[in-house]
N, C-alpha and C. Protein backbone atom coordinates (compact mmCIF):
# COMPACT_ATOMS: atom_id res chain seq x y z
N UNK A 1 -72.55 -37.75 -33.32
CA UNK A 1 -72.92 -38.18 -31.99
C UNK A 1 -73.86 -37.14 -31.39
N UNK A 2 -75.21 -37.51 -30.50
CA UNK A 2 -76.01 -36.77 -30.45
C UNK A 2 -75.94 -36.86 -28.82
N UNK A 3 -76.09 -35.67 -28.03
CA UNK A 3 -76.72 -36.03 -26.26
C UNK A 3 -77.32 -37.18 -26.10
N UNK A 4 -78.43 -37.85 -26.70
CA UNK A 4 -79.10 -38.71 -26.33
C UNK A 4 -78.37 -39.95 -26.43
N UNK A 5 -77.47 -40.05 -27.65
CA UNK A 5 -76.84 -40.97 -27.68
C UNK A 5 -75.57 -41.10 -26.82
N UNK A 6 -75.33 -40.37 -26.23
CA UNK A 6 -74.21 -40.33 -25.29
C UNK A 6 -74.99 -41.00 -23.90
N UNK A 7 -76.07 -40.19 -23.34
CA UNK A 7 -76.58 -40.55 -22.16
C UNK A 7 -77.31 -41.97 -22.36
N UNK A 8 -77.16 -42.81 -23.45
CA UNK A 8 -77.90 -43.84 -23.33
C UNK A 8 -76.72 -45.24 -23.75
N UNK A 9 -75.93 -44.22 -23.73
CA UNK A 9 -74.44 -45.41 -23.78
C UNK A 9 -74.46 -46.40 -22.41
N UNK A 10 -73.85 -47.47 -23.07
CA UNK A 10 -74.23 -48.47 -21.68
C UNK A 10 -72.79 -49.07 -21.85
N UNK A 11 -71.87 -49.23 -20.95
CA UNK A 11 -70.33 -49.81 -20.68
C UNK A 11 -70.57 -50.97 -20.23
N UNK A 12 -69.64 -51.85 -20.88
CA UNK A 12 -69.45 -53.44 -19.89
C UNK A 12 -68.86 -53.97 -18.71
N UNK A 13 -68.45 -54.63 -18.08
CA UNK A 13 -67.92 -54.38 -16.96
C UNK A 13 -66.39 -54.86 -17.12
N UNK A 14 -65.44 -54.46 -16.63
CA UNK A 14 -64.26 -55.44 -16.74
C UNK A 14 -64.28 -56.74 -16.47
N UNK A 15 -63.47 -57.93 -17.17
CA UNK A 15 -63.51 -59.32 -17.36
C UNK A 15 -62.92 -59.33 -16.26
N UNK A 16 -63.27 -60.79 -15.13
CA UNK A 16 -62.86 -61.26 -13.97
C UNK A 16 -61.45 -60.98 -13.82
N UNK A 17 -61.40 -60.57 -12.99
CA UNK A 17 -59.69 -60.21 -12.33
C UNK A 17 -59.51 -59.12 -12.55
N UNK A 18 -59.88 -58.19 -13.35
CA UNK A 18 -59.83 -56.88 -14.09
C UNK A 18 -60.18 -55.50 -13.16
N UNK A 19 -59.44 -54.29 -13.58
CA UNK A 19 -59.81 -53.27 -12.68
C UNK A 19 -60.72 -52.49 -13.46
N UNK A 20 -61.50 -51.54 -13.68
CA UNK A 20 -62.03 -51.03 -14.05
C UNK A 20 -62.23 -49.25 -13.78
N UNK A 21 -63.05 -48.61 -14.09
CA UNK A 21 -62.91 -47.06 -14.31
C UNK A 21 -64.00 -46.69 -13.32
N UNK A 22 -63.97 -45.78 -12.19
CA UNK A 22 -65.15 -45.87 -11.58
C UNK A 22 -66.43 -45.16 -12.29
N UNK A 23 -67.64 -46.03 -12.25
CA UNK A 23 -68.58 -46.01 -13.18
C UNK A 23 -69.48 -44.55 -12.19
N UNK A 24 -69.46 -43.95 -11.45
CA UNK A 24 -70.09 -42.55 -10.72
C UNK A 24 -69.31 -41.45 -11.55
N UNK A 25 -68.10 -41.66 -11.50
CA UNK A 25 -67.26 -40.66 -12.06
C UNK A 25 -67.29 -40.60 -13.51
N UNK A 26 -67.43 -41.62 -14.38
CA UNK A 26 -67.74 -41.95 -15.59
C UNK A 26 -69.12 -41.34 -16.16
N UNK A 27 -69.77 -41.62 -15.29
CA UNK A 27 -71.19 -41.35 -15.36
C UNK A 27 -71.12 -39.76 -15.55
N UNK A 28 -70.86 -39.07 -14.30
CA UNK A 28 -70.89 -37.73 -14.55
C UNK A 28 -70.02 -37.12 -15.65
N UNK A 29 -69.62 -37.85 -16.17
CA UNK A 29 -68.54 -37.08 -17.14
C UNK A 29 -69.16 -37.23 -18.49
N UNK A 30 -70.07 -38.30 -18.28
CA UNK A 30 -70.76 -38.66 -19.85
C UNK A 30 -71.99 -37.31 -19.88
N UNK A 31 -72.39 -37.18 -18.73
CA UNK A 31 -73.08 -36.31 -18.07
C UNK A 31 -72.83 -34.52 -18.93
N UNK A 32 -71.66 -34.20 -18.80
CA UNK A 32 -71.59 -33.46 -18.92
C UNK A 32 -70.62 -33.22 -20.72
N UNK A 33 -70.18 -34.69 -21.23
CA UNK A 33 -70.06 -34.35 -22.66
C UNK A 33 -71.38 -34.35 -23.48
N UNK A 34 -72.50 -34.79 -22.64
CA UNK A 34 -74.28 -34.95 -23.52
C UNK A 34 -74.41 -33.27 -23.35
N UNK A 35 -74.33 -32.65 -22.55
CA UNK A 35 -74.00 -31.20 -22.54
C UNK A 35 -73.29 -30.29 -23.54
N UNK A 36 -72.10 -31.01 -23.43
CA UNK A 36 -71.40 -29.58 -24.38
C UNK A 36 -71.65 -30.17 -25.75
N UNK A 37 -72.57 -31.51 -26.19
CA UNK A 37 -72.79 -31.89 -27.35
C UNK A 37 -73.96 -31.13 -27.61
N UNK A 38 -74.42 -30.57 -26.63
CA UNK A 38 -75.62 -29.73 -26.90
C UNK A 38 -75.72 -28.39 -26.68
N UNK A 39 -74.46 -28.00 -26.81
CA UNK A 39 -74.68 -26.61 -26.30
C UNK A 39 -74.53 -26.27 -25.14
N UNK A 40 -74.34 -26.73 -24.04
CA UNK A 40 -74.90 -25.77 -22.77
C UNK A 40 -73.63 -25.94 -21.55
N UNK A 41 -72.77 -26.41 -22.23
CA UNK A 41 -71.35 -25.73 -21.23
C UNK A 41 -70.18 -25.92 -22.56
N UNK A 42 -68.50 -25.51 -21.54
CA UNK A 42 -67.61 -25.15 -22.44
C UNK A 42 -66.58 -26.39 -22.62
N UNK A 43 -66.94 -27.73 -22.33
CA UNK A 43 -65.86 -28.82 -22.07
C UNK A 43 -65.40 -28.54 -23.66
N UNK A 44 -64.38 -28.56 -23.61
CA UNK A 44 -63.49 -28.92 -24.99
C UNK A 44 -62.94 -30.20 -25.31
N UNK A 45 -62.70 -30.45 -26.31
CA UNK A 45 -61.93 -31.96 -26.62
C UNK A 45 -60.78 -32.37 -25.88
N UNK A 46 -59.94 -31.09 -25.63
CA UNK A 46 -59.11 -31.48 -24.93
C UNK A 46 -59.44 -32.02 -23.24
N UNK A 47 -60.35 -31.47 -22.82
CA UNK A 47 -60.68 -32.07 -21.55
C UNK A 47 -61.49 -33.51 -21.58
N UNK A 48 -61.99 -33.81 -22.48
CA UNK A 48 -61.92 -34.96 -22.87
C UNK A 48 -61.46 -36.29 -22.95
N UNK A 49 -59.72 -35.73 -24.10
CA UNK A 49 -58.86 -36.26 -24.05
C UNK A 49 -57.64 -36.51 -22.96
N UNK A 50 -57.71 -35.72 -21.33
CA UNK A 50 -57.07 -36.12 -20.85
C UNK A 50 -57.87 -36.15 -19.24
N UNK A 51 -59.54 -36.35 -19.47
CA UNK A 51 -59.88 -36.80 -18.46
C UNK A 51 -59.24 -38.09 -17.61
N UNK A 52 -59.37 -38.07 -16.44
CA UNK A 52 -58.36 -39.12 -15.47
C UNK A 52 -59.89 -39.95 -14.46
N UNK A 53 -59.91 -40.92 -14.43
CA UNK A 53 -60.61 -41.64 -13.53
C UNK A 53 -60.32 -42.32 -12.70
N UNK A 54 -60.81 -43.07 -11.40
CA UNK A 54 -60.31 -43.60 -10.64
C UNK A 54 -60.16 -45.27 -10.85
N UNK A 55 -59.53 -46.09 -10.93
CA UNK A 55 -59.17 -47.54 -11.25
C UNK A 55 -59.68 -48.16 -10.24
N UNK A 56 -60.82 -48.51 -9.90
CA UNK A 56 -61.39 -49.56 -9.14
C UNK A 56 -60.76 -50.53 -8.60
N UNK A 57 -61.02 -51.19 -7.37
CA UNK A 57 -60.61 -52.39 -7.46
C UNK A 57 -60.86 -53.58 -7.54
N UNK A 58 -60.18 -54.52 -8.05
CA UNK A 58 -61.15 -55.68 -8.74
C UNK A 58 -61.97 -56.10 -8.09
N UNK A 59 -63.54 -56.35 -8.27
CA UNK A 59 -64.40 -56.74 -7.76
C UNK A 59 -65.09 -55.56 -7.37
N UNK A 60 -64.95 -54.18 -7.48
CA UNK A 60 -65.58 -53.24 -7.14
C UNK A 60 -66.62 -52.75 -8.51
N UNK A 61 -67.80 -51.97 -8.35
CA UNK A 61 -68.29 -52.07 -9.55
C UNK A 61 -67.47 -50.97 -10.02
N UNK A 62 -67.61 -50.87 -11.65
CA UNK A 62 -66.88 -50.92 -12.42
C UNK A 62 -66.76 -50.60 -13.94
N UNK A 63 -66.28 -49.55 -14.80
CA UNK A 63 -66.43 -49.60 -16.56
C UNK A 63 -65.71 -50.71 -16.86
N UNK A 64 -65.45 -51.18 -18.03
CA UNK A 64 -64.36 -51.66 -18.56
C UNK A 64 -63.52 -50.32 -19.15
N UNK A 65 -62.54 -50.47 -19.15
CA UNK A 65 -61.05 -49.28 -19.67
C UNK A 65 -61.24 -49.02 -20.76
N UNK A 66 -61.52 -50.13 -21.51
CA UNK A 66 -60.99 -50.36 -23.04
C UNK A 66 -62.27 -49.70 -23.93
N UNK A 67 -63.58 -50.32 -23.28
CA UNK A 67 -64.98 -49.46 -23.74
C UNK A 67 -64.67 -48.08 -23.54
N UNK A 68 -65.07 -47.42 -22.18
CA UNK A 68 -64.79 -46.29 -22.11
C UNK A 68 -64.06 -45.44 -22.81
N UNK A 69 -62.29 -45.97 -22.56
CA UNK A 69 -61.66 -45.24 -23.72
C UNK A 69 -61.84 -44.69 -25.30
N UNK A 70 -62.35 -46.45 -25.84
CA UNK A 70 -62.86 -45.72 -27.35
C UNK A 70 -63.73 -45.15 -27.22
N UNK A 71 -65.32 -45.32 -26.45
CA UNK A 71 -65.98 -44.63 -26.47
C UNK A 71 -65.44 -42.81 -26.27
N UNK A 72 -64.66 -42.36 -25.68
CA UNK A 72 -63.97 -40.81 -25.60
C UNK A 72 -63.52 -40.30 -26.42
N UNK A 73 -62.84 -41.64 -27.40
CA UNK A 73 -62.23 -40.83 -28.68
C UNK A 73 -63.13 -40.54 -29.73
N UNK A 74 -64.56 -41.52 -29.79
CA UNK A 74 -65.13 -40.98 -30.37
C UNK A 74 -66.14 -39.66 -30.07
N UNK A 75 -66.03 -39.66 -28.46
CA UNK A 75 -66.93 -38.31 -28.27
C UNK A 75 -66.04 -36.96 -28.47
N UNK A 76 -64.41 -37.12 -28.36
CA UNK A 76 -63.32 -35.69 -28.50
C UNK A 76 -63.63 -35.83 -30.12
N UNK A 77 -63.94 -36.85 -30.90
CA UNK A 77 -64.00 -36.64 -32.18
C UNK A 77 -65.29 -35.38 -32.72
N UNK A 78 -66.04 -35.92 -32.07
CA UNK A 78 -67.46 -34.94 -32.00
C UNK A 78 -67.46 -33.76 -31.60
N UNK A 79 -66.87 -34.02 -30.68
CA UNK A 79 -66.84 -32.26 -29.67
C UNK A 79 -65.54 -31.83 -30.97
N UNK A 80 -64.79 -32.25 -31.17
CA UNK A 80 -63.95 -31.53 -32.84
C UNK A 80 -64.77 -30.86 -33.37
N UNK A 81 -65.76 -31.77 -34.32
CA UNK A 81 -65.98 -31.65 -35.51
C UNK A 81 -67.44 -30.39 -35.25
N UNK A 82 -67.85 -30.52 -33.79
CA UNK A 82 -69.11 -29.71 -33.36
C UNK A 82 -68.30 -28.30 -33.14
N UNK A 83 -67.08 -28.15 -33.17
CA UNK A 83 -66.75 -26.89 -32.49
C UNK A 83 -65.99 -26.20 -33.99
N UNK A 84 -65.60 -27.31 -35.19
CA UNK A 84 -64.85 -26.96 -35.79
C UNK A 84 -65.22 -27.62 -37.25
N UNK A 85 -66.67 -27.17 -37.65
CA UNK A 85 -67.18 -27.62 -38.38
C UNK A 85 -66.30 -27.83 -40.12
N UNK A 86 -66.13 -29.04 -40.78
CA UNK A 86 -65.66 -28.44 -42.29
C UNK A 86 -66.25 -27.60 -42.89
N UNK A 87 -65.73 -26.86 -44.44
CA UNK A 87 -66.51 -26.09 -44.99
C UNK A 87 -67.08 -26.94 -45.85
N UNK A 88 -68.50 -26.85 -46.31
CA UNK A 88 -69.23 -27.50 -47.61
C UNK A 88 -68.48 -27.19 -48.93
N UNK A 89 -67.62 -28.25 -49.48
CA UNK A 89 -67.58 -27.87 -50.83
C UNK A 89 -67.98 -28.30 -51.71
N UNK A 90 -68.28 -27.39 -52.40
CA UNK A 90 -69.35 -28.34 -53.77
C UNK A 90 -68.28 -29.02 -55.11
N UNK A 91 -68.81 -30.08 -55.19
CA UNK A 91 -67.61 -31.07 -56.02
C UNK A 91 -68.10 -30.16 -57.79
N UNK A 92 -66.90 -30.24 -58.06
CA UNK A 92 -67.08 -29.72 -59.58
C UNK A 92 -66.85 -31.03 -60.77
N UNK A 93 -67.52 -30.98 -61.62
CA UNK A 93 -67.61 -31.72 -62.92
C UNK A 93 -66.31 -31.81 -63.18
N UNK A 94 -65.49 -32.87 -63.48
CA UNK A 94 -64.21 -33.26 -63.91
C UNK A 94 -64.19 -32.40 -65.37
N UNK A 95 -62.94 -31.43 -65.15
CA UNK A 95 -62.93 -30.81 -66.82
C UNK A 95 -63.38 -32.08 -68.15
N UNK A 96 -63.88 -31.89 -69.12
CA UNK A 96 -63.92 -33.01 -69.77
C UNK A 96 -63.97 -31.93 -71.48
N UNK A 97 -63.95 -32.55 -72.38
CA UNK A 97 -63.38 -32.46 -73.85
C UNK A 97 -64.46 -31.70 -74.29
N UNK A 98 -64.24 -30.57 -75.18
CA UNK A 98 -65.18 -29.42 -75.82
C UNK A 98 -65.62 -30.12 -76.79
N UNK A 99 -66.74 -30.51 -77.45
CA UNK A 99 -66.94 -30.72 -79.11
C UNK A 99 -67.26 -29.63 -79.69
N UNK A 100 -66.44 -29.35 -80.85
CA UNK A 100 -66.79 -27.85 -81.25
C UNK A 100 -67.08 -28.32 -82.80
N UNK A 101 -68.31 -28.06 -82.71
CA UNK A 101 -68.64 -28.43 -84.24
C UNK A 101 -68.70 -26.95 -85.02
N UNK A 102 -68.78 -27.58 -86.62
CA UNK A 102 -68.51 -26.22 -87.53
C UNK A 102 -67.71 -26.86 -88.61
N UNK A 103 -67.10 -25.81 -89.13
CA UNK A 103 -65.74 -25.86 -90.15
C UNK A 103 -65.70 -27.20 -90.06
């Protein structure tokens, strides 16, 4: 996941009757994970994972819950894997059978 692709994420709105996430507060928060995806502050995954938003009320504008949410798990996934990179390992040749010619 890249900054750009974070700040160009676009949420749906909640389905009629539905409450939703307030989309200012959402906003700034996407705001500032395009940031620490880039370097330039300290949000951690965990702040991420237990950011809190305000629940709209129906008919107010609005995220949908359900977008938003996955969308977070995949950005705490990123902010992981950006802070806590694997190591490269290089795959080795499956032992396999000597031919030993001669005798």
């Amino acid at each position: 996941m890249t900054p750009d692709e974070v700040r160009s994420i676009a949420f749906g709105k909640p389905r009629f009757g539905r409450r939703g996430y307030n989309e200012d507060e959402v906003d700034a928060f996407l705001d500032l994970i395009a940031e620490a995806l880039a370097g330039r502050n300290i949000l951690t995954p965990d702040d991420i994972h237990y950011v809190e938003f305000t629940i709209m009320p129906v008919g107010m504008r609005s995220y949908d819950q359900a977008q938003v949410d996955l969308f977070l798990d995949e950005a705490e996934a990123a902010l992981v894997e950006l802070r806590n990179p694997r190591p490269v390992v290089e795959e080795q040749p499956p032992p396999g059978r000597r031919k030993w010619f001669g005798r």
